[in-house]
Protein backbone atom coordinates (compact mmCIF):
# COMPACT_ATOMS: atom_id res chain seq x y z
CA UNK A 1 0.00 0.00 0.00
CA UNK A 2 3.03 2.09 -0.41
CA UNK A 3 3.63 4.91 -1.40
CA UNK A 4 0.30 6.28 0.93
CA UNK A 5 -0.84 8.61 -1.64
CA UNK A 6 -1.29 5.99 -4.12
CA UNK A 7 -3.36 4.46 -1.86
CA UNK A 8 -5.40 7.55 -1.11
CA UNK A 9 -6.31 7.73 -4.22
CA UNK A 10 -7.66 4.22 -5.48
CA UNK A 11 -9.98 4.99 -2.48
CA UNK A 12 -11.03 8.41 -3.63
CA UNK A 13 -11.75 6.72 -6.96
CA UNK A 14 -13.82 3.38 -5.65
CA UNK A 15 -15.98 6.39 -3.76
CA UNK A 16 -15.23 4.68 -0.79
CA UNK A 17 -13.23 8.06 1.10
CA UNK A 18 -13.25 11.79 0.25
CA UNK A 19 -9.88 13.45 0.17
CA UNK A 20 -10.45 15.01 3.25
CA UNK A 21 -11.29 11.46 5.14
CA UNK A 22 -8.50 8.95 2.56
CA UNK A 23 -5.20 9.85 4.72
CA UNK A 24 -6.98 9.20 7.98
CA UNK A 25 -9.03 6.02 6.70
CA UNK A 26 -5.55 5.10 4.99
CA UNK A 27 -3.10 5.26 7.92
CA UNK A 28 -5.77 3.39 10.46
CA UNK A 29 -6.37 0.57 7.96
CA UNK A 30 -2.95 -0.16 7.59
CA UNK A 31 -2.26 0.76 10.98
CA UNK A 32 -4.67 -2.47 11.82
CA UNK A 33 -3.07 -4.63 9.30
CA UNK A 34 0.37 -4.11 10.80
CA UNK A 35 -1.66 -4.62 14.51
CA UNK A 36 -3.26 -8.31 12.92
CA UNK A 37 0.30 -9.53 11.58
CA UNK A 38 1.76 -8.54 15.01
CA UNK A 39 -1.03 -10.06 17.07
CA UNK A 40 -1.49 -13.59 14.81
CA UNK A 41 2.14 -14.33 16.27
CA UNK A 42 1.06 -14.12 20.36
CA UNK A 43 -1.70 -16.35 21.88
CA UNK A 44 -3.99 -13.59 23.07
CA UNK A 45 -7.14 -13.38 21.67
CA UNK A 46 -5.88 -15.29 19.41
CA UNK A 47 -9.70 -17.74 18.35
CA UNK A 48 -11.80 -15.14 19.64
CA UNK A 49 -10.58 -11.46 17.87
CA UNK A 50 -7.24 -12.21 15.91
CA UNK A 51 -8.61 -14.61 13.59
CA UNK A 52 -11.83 -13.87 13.23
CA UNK A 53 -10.60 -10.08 12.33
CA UNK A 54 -7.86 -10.93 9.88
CA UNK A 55 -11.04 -13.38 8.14
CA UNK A 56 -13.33 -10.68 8.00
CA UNK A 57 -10.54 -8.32 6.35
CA UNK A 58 -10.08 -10.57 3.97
CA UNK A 59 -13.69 -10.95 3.14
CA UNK A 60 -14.61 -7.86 2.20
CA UNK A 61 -11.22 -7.31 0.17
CA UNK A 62 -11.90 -9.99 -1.92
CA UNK A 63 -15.23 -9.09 -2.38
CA UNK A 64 -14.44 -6.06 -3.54
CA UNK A 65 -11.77 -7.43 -5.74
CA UNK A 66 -14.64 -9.70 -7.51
CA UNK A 67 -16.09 -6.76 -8.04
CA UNK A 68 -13.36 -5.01 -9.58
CA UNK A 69 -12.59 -8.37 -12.36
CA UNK A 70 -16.30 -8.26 -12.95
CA UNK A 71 -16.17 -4.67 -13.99
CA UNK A 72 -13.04 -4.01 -15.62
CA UNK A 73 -11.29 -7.81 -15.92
CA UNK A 74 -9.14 -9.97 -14.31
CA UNK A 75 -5.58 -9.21 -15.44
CA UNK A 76 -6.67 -5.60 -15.46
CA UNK A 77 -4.80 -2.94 -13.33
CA UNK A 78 -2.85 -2.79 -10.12
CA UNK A 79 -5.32 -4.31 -7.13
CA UNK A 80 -3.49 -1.71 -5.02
CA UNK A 81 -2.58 -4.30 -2.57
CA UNK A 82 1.55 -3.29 -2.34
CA UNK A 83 0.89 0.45 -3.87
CA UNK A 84 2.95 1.20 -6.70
CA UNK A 85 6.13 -0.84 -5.09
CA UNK A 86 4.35 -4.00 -6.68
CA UNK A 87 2.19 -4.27 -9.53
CA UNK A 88 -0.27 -7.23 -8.67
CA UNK A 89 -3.46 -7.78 -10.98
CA UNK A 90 -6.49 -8.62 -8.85
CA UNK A 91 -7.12 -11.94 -9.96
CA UNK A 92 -3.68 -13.24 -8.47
CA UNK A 93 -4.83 -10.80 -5.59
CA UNK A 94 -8.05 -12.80 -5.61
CA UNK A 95 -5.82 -16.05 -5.60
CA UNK A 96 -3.53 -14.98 -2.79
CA UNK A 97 -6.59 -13.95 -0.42
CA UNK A 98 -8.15 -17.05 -1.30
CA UNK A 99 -5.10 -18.94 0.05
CA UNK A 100 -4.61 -16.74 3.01
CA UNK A 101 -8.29 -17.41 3.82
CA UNK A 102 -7.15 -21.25 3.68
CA UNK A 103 -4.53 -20.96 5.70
CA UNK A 104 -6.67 -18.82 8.59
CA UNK A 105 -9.57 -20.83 8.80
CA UNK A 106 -6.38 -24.02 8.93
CA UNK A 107 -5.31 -22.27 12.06
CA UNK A 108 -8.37 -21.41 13.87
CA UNK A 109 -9.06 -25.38 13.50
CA UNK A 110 -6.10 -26.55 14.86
CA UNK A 111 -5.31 -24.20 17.91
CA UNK A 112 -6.66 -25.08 21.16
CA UNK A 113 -9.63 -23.44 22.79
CA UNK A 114 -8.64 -20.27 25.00
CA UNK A 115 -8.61 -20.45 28.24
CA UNK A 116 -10.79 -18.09 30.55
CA UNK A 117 -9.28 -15.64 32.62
CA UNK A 118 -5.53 -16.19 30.93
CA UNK A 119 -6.70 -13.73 28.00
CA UNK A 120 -4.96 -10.05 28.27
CA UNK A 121 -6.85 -7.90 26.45
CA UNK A 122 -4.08 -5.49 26.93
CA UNK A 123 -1.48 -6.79 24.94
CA UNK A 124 -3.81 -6.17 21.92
CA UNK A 125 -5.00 -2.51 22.75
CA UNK A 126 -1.07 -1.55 22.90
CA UNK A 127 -0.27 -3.65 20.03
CA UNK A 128 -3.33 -1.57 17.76
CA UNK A 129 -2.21 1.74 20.04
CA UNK A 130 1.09 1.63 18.92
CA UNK A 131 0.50 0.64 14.83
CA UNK A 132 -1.29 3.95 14.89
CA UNK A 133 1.13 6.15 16.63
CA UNK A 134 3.85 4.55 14.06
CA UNK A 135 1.61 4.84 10.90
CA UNK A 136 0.30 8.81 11.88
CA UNK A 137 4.05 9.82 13.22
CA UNK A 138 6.20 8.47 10.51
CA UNK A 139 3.56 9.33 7.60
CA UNK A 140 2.25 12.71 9.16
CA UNK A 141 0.24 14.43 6.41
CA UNK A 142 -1.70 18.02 6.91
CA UNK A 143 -5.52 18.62 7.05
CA UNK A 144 -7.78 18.94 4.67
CA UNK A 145 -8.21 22.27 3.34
CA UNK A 146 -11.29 24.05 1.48
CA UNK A 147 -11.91 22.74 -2.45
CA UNK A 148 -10.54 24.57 -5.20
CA UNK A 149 -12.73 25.57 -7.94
CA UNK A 150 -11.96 23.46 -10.95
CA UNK A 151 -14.20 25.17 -13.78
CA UNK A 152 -12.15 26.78 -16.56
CA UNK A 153 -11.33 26.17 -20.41
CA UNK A 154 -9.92 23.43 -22.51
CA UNK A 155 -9.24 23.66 -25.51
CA UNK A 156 -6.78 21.88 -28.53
CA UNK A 157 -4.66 23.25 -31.08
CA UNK A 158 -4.41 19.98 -32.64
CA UNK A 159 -6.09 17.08 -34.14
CA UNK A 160 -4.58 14.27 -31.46
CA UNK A 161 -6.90 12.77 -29.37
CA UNK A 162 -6.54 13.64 -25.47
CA UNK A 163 -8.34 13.22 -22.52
CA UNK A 164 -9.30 16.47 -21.23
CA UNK A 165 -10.01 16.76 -17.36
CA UNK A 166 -13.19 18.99 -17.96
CA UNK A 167 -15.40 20.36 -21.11
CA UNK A 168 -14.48 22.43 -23.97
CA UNK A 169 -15.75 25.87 -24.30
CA UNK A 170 -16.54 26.33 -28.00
CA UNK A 171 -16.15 30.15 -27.99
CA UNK A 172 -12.62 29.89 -26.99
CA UNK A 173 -12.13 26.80 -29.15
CA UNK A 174 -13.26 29.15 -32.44
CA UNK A 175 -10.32 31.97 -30.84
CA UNK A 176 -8.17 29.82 -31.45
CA UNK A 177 -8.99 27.73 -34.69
CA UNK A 178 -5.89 26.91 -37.26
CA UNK A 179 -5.28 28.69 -40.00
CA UNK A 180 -3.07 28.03 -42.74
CA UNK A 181 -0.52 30.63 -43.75
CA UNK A 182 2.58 29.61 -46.31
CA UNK A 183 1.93 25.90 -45.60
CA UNK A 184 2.42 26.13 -42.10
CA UNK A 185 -0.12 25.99 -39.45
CA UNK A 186 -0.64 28.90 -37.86
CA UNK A 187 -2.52 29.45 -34.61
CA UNK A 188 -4.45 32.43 -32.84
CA UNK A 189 -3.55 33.56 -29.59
CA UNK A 190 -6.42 32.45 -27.02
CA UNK A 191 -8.24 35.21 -25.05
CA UNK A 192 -7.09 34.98 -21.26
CA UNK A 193 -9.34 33.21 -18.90
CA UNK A 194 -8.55 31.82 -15.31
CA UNK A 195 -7.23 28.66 -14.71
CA UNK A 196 -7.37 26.17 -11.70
CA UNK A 197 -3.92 26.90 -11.33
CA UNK A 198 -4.19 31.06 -11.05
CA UNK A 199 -3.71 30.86 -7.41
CA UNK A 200 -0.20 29.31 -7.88
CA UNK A 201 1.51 33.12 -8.01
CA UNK A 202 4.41 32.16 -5.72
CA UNK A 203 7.25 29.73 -6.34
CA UNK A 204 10.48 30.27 -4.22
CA UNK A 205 10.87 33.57 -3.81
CA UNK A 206 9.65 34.52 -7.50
CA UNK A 207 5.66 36.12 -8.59
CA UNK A 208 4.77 34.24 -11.51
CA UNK A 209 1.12 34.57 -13.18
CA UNK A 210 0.33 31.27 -15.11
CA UNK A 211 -2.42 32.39 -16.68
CA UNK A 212 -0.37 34.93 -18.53
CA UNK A 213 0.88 33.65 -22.03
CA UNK A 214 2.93 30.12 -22.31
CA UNK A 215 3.32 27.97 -19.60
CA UNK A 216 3.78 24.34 -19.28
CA UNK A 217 2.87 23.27 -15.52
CA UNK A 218 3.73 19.54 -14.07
CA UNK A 219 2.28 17.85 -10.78
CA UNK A 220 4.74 15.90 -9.96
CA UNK A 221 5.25 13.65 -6.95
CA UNK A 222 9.27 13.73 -5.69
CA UNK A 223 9.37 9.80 -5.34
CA UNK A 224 7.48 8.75 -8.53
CA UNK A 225 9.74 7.12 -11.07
CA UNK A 226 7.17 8.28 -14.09
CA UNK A 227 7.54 11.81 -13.23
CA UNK A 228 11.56 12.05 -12.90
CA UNK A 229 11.46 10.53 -16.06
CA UNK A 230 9.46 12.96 -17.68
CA UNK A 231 11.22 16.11 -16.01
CA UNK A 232 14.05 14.85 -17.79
CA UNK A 233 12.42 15.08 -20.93
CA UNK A 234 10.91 18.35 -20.10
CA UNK A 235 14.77 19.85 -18.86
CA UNK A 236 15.42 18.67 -22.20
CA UNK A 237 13.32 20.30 -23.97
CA UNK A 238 13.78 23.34 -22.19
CA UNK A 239 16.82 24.00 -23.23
CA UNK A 240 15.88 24.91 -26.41
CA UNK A 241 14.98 28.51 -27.37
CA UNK A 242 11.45 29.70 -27.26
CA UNK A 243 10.10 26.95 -24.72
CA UNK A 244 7.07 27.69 -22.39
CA UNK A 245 8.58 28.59 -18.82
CA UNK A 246 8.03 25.42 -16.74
CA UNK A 247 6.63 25.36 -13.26
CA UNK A 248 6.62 22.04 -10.70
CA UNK A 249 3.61 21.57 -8.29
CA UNK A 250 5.02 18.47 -5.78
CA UNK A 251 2.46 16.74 -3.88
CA UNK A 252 2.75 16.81 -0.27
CA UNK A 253 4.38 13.75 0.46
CA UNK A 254 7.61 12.22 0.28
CA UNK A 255 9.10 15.69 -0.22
CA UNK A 256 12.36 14.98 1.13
CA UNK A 257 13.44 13.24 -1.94
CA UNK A 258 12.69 16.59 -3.58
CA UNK A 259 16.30 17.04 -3.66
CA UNK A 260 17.10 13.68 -5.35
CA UNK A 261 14.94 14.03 -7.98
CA UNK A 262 16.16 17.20 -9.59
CA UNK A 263 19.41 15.44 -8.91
CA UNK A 264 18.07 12.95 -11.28
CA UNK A 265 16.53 15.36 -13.80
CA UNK A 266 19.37 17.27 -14.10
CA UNK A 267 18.09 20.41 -13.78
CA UNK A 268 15.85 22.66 -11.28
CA UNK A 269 12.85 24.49 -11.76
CA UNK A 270 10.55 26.70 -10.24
CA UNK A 271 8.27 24.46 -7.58
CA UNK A 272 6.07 24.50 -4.69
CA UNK A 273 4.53 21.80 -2.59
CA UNK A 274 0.90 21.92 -2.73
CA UNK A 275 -1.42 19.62 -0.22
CA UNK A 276 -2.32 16.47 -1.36
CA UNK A 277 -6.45 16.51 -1.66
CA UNK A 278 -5.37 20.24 -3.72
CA UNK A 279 -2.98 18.49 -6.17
CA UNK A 280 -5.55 15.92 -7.24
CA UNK A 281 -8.09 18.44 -7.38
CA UNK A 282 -6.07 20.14 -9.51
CA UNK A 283 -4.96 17.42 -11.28
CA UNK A 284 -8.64 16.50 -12.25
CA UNK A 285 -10.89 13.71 -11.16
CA UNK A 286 -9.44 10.98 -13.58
CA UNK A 287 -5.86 11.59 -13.72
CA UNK A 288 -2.62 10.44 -12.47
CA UNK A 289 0.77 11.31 -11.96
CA UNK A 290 2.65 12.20 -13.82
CA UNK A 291 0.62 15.26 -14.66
CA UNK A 292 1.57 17.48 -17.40
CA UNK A 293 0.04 20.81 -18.50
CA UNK A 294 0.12 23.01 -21.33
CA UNK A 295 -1.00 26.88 -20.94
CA UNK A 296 -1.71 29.40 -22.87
CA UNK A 297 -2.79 32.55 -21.22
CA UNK A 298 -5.01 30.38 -18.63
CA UNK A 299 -6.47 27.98 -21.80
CA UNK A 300 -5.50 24.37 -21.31
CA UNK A 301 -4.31 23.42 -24.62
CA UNK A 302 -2.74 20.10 -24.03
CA UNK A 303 -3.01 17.81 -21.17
CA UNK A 304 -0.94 14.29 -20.30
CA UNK A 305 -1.56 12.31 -17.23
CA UNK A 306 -0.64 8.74 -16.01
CA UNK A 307 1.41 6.04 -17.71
CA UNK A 308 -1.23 4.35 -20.15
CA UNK A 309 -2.69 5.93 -23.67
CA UNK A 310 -2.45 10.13 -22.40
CA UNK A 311 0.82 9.29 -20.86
CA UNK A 312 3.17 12.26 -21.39
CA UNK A 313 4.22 12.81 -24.75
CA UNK A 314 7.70 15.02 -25.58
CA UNK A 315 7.40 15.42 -29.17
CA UNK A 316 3.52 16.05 -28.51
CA UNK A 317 4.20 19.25 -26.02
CA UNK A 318 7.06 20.42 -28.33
CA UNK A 319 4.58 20.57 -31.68
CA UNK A 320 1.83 22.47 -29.29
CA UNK A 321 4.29 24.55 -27.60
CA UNK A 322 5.92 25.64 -31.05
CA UNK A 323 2.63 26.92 -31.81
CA UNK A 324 2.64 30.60 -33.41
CA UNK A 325 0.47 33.98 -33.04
CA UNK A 326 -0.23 35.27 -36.41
């Protein structure tokens, strides 16, 4: 279930937690897990709560897991079971609860019948008491905060197909239709409107207003593999003359390998850390990290997101950021 926010979100997307409730729901589910594989190995409680708990658990995961392979397939997507640390399809999810299961209901056969008055109910509070002190002070995370609004304008410049996080307003679409001029596409500059992101105005010590002409803007998270790799295709690109000035929103967690991964890019740029229900808000209801935005004066004109088919695209954002006024 590592990294946490990973696992924040699969529950924000089953509709099972808000963003507001997922870190809290997150830490004290795991919290109890740890607590069950701890407890299993004492004799306390052992027939009566340990069991019967780590039975249930597994239950109601694998129902939802049947679920999941009824909807979408067996062999399709990442159960969520190890977070992103191992990719595990649920049907071999499905097959290891199933054998878990086996091995439980094994165990509560064979051990012997607890004896009254020998049970400590202690040793289990403290064992529970202390998962959740470990799991809230090594993963701390910060409260909820109000909702951004997410309403603004999409639009395209060109004719590849791309999820868009919201709809497309077709009075700014027509500002900015192509036009041909020597055999070379040509396109309008897009009235300004205001973006999700136009209360990002500080980064570091510097005043920047995204919403004013080009800007490419990336929610990244520091220890995500996916988006080092594509912030070394952005420092790439940005190199060359002309490119969109490039800002970094980092998701509020894991931030001390911050460091590390512009060590890994190879360059720096511009960032803040933003809270984590914010950066998924702003990120948009269906997407994933690594998030990649292009802007032009507040218009979203190209959008990537996650590693399947609008997975970020370098030669895509160069053609749309090459774009020209008239």
């Amino acid at each position: 279930m590592f990294p946490l926010w990973a696992f924040e979100k699969q529950l924000v997307d089953l509709g099972l937690a808000t963003w507001c409730s997922a870190p809290y729901f997150v830490r004290m589910l795991i919290a109890l897990e740890i607590a069950i594989g701890i407890t299993i190995l004492q004799k306390h409680h052992l027939k009566k709560i340990v069991i019967p708990t780590a039975i249930f658990l597994l239950i109601i995961f694998s129902i939802h897991l049947a679920i999941e392979m009824y909807r979408h397939g067996a062999l399709n997507g990442n159960c969520g079971c190890f977070g992103q640390l191992i990719d595990m399809s649920p049907l071999a999810a499905f097959i290891k609860n199933m054998i878990m299961l086996g091995l439980l209901i094994y165990l509560y056969r064979i051990i012997p019948a607890e004896e009254k008055g020998k049970q400590k109910s202690i040793c289990l509070i403290l064992i529970l008491f202390s998962s959740l002190l470990f799991m809230f002070i090594l993963f701390p995370f910060s409260p909820c905060r109000q909702k951004i609004n997410l309403e603004e304008t999409v639009i395209k410049v060109d004719s590849a197909q791309s999820k868009q996080p919201s709809s497309t307003s077709s009075e700014a679409a027509a500002d900015i239709g192509k036009k041909t001029t020597q055999n070379k596409s040509v396109v309008s500059e897009p009235k300004k409107v205001t973006s999700r992101f136009a209360g990002y105005s500080t980064f570091g010590n510097k005043q920047v207003n995204l919403d004013e002409g080009k800007k490419i803007i990336c929610l990244f998270a520091a220890g995500c593999d996916h988006c080092r790799e594509a912030a070394k295709e952005i420092y790439s690109l940005s190199k060359k003359d002309n490119f969109p000035e490039v800002y970094i929103l980092f998701m509020d967690e894991e931030t001390n390998l911050i460091s590390d991964f512009f060590k890994e890019t190879g360059g720096t740029f511009p960032y803040r850390v933003v809270d984590v229900s914010k950066f998924w808000q702003a990120m948009g209801e269906s997407g994933n990290t690594p998030g990649v935005f292009f802007l032009w004066n507040g218009n979203i004109i190209k959008f990537y997101e996650g590693v399947g088919n609008n997975k970020f695209s370098p030669e895509g954002l160069k053609k749309a950021s090459e774009s020209r006024d008239n």
